[in-house]
N, C-alpha and C. Protein backbone atom coordinates (compact mmCIF):
# COMPACT_ATOMS: atom_id res chain seq x y z
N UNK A 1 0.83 -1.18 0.00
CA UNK A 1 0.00 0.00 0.00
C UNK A 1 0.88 1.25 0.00
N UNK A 2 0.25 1.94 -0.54
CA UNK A 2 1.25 3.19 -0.64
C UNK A 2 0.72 4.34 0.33
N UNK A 3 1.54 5.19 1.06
CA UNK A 3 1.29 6.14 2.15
C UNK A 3 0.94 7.20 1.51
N UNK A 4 1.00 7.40 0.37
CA UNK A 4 0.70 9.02 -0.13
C UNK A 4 -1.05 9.02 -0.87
N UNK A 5 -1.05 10.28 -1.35
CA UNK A 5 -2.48 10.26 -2.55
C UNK A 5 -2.48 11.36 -3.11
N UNK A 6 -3.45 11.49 -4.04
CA UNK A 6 -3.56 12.81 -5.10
C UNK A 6 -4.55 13.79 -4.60
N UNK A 7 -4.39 14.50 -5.36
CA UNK A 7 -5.78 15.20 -5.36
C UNK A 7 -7.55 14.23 -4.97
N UNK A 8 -7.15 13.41 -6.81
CA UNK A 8 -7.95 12.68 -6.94
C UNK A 8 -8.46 11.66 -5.99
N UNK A 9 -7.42 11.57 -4.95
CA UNK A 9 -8.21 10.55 -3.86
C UNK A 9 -9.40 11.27 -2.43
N UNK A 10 -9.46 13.03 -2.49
CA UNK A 10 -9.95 13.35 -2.39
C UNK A 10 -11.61 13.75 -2.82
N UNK A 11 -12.53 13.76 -1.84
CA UNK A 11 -13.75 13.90 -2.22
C UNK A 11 -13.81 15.47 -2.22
N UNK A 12 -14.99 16.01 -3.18
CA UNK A 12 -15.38 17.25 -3.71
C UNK A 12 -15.22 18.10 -2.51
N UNK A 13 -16.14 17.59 -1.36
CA UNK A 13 -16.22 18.44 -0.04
C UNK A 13 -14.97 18.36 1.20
N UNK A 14 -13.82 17.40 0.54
CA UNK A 14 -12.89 17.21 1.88
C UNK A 14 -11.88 18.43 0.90
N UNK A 15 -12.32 18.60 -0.60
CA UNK A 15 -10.81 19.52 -1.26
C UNK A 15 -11.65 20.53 -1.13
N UNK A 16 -13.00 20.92 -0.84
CA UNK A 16 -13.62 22.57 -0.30
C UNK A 16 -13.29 22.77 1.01
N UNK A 17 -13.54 21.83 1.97
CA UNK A 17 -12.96 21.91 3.51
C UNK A 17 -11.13 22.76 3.51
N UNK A 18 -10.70 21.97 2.78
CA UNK A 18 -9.03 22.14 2.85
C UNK A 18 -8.45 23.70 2.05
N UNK A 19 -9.59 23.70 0.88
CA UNK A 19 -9.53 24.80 0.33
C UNK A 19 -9.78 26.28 1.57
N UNK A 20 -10.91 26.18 2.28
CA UNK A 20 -11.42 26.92 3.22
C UNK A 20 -10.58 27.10 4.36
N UNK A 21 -9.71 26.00 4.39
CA UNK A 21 -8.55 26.21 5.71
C UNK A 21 -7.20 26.59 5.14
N UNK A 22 -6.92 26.32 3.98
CA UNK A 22 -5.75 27.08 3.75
C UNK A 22 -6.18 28.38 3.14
N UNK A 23 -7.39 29.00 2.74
CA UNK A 23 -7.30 30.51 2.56
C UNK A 23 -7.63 31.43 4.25
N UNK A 24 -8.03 30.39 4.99
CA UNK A 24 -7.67 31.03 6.61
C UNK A 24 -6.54 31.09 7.19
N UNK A 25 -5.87 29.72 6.82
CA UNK A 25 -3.80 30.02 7.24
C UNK A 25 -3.53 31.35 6.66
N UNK A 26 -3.59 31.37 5.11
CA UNK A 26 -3.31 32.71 4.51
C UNK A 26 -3.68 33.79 5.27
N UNK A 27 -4.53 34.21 5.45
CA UNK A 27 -5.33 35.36 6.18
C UNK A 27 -4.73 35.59 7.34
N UNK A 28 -4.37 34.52 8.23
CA UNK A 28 -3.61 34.81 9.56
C UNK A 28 -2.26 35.08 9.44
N UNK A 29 -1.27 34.61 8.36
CA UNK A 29 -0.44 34.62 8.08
C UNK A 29 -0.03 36.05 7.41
N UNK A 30 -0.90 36.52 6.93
CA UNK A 30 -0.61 38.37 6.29
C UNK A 30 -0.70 38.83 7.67
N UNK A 31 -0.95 38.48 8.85
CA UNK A 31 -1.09 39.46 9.78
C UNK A 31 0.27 39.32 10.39
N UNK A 32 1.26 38.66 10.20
CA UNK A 32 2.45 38.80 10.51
C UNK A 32 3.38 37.28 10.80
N UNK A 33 4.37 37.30 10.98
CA UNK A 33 4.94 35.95 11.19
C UNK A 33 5.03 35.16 12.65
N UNK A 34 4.50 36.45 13.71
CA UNK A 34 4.16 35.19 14.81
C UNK A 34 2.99 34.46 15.25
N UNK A 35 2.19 34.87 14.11
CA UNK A 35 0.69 34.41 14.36
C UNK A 35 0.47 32.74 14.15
N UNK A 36 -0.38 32.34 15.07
CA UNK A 36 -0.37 30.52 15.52
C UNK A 36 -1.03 30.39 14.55
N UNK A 37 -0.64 28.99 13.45
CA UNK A 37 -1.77 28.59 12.34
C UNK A 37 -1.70 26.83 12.55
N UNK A 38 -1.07 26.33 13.78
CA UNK A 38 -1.11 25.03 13.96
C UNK A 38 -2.52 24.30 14.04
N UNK A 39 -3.50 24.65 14.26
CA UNK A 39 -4.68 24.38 14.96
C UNK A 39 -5.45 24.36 13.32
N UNK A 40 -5.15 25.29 12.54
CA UNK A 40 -5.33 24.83 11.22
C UNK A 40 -4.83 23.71 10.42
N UNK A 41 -3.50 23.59 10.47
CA UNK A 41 -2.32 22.79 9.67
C UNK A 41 -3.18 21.20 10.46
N UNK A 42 -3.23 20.97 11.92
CA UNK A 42 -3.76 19.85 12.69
C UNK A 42 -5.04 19.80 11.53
N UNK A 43 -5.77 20.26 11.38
CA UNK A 43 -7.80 20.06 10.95
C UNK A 43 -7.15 19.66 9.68
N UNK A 44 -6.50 20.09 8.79
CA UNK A 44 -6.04 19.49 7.52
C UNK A 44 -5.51 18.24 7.46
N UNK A 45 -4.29 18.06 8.13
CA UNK A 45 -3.77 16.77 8.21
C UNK A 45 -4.92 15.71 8.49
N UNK A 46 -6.09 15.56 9.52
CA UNK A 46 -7.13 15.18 9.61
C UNK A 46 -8.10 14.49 8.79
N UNK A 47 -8.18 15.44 7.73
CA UNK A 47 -9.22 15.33 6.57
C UNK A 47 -7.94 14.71 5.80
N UNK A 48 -6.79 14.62 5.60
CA UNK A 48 -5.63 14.11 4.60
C UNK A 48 -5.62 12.74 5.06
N UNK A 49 -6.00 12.41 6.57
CA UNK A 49 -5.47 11.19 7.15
C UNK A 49 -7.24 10.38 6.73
N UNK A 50 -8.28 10.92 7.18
CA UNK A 50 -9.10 10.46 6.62
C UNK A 50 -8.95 10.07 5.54
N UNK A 51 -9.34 10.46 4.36
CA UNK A 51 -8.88 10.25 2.83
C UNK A 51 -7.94 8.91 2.77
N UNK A 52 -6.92 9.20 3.21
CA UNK A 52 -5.98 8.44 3.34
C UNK A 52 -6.33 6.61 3.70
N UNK A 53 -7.03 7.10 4.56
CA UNK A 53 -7.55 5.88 5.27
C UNK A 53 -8.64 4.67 4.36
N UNK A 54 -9.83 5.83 4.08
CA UNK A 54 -10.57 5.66 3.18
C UNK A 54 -9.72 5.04 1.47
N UNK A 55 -8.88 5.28 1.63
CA UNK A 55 -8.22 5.10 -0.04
C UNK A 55 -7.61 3.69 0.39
N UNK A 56 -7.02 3.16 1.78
CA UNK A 56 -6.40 2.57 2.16
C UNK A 56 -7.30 1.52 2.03
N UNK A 57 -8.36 1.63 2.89
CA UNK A 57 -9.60 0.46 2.54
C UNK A 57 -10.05 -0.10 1.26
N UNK A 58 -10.23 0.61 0.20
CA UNK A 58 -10.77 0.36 -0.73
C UNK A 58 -9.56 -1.59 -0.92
């Protein structure tokens, strides 16, 4: 089994979720370089590990 995936192993609403959290990293991130975006980067990896999982099963 392989540990990685594409795009394509993503569903429509887990690449709008991810879309929606990395234009919020962005946003916190123009406000300067000590601003916390871990709590974002965590909710992504999440939905990546899901997916992941899900692709794993098949």
């Amino acid at each position: 089994m392989r540990d990685d995936f594409t795009a394509a192993d993503l569903t429509l609403g887990e690449k709008a979720r991810i879309g929606v959290l990395v234009a919020r990293m962005a946003k916190r991130g123009a406000a300067g370089p000590n601003v916390d975006i871990s709590d974002l980067k965590r909710r992504v990896e999440r939905i990546e590990k899901q997916a992941l999982r899900r692709k794993n099963k098949k």
